[in-house]
Every structure is written in C-alpha cells, then in structure tokens.
C-alpha atoms as a PDB file:
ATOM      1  CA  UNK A   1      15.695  -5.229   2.083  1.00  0.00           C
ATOM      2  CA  UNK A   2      17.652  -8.428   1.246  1.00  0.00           C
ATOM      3  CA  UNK A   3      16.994  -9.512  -2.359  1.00  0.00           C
ATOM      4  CA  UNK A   4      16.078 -13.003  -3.194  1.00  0.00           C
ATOM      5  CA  UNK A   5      15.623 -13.011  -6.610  1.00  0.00           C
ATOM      6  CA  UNK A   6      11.736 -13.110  -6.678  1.00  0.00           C
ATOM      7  CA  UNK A   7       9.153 -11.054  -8.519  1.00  0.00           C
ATOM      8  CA  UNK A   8       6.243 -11.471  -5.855  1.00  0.00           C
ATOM      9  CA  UNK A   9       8.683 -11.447  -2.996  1.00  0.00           C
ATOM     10  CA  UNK A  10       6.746  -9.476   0.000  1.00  0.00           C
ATOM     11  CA  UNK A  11       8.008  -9.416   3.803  1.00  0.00           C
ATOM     12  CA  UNK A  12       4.489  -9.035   5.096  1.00  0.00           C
ATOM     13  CA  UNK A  13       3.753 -11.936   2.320  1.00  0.00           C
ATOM     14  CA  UNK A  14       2.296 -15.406   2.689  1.00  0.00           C
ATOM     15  CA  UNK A  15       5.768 -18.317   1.165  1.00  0.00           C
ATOM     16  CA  UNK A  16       2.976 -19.829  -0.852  1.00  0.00           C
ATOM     17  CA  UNK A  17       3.554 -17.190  -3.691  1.00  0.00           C
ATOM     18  CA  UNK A  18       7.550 -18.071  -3.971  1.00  0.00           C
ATOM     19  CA  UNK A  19       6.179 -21.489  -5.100  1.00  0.00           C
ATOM     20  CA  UNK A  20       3.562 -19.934  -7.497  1.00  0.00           C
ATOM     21  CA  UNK A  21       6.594 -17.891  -9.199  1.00  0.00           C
ATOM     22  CA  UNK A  22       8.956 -20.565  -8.927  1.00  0.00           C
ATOM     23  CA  UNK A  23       6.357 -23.062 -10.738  1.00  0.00           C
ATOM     24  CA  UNK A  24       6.242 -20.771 -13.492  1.00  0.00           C
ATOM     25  CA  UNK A  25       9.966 -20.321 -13.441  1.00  0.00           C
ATOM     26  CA  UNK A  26      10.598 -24.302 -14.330  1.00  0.00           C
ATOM     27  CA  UNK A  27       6.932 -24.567 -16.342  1.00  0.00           C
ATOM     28  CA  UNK A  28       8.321 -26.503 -20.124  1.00  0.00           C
ATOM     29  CA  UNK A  29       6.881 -24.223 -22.820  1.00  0.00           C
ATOM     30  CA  UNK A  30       3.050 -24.820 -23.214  1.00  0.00           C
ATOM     31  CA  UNK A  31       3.129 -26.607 -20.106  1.00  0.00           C
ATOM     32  CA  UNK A  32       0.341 -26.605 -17.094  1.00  0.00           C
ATOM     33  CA  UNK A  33       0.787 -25.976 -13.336  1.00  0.00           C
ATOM     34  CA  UNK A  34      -1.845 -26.836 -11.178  1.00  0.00           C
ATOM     35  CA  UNK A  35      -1.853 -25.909  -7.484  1.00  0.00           C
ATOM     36  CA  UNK A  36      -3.888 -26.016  -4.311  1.00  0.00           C
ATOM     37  CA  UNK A  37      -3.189 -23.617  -2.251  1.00  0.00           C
ATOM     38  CA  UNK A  38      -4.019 -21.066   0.125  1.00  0.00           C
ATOM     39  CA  UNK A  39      -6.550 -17.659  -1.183  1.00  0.00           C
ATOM     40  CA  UNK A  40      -4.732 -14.919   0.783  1.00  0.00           C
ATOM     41  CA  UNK A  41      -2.966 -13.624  -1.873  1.00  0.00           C
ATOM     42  CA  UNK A  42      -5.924 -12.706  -3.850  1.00  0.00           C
ATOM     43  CA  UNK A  43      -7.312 -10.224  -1.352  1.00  0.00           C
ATOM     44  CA  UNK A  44      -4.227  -9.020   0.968  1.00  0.00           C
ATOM     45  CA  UNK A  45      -2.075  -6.340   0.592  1.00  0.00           C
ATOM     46  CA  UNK A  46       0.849  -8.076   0.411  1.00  0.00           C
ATOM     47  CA  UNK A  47      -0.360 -10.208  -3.020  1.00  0.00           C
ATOM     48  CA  UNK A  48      -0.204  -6.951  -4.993  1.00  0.00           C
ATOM     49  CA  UNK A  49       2.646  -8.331  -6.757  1.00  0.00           C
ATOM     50  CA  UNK A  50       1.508 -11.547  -6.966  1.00  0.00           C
ATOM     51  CA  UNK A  51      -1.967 -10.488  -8.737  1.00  0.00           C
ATOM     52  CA  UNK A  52       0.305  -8.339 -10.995  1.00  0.00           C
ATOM     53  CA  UNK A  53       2.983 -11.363 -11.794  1.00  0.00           C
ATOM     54  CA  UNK A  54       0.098 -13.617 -13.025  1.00  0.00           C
ATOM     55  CA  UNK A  55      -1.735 -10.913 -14.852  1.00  0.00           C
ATOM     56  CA  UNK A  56       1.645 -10.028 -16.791  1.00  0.00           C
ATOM     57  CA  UNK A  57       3.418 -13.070 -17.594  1.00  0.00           C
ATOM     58  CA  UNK A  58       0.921 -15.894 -17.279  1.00  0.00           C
ATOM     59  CA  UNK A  59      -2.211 -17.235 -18.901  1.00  0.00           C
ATOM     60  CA  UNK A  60      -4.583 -18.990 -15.999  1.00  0.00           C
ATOM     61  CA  UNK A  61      -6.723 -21.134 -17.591  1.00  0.00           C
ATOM     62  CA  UNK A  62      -8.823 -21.767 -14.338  1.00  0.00           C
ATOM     63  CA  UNK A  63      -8.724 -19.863 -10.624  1.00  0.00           C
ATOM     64  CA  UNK A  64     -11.638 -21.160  -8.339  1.00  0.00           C
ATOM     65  CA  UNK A  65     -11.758 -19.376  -4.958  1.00  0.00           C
ATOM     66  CA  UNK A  66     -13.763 -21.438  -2.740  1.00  0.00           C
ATOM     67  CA  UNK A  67     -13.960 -18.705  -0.387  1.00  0.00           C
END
C-alpha cells in the first residue's frame, strides 16, 4: 500500500476523514474545528481508525449524528 502520510488513511475509506485529520493537523493550539460532514465513518469498517484518531489525540466538544 502507497503511504500518504495519514493516520485514518483507509482504501475502502470515505476522503471525508483526510479532511477531519488534516483539520486537526493545522488546528492553532486551543483552537476549534467545526465540520459538517458525512456519518459513515462512525459506523463502517473502514472508520476504525478514524474513531481511534479522535479518541486519542482530540477532545470533541460536540458530535451530533442526525442519523
């Protein structure tokens, strides 16, 4: 597999998370980033390293799903 250089790259994966990472990546300390966005990362397969990217190195304030 071809590296890019991202955490929650996936092959089987949605491009939205490259732009979740990437937002963190350029965030100014005690910054916010706020997105709307697609949900499929929360429940698929391929969002496993996603879930685990935001549970490790951020701090959500606020995740509605209106699913």
């Amino acid at each position: 597999m071809k590296k890019i250089g991202y955490e929650t790259y996936a092959t089987t994966g949605d491009l939205y998370v490259l732009f979740y990472e990437n937002g963190y990546r350029i965030l100014k300390q005690k910054g916010n980033v706020n997105l709307i966005t697609s949900n499929k990362w929360i429940n698929a397969s391929y969002g496993t390293k996603t879930r685990n990217f935001f549970a490790k190195k951020t701090n959500p304030k606020l995740l509605i799903d209106f699913a």
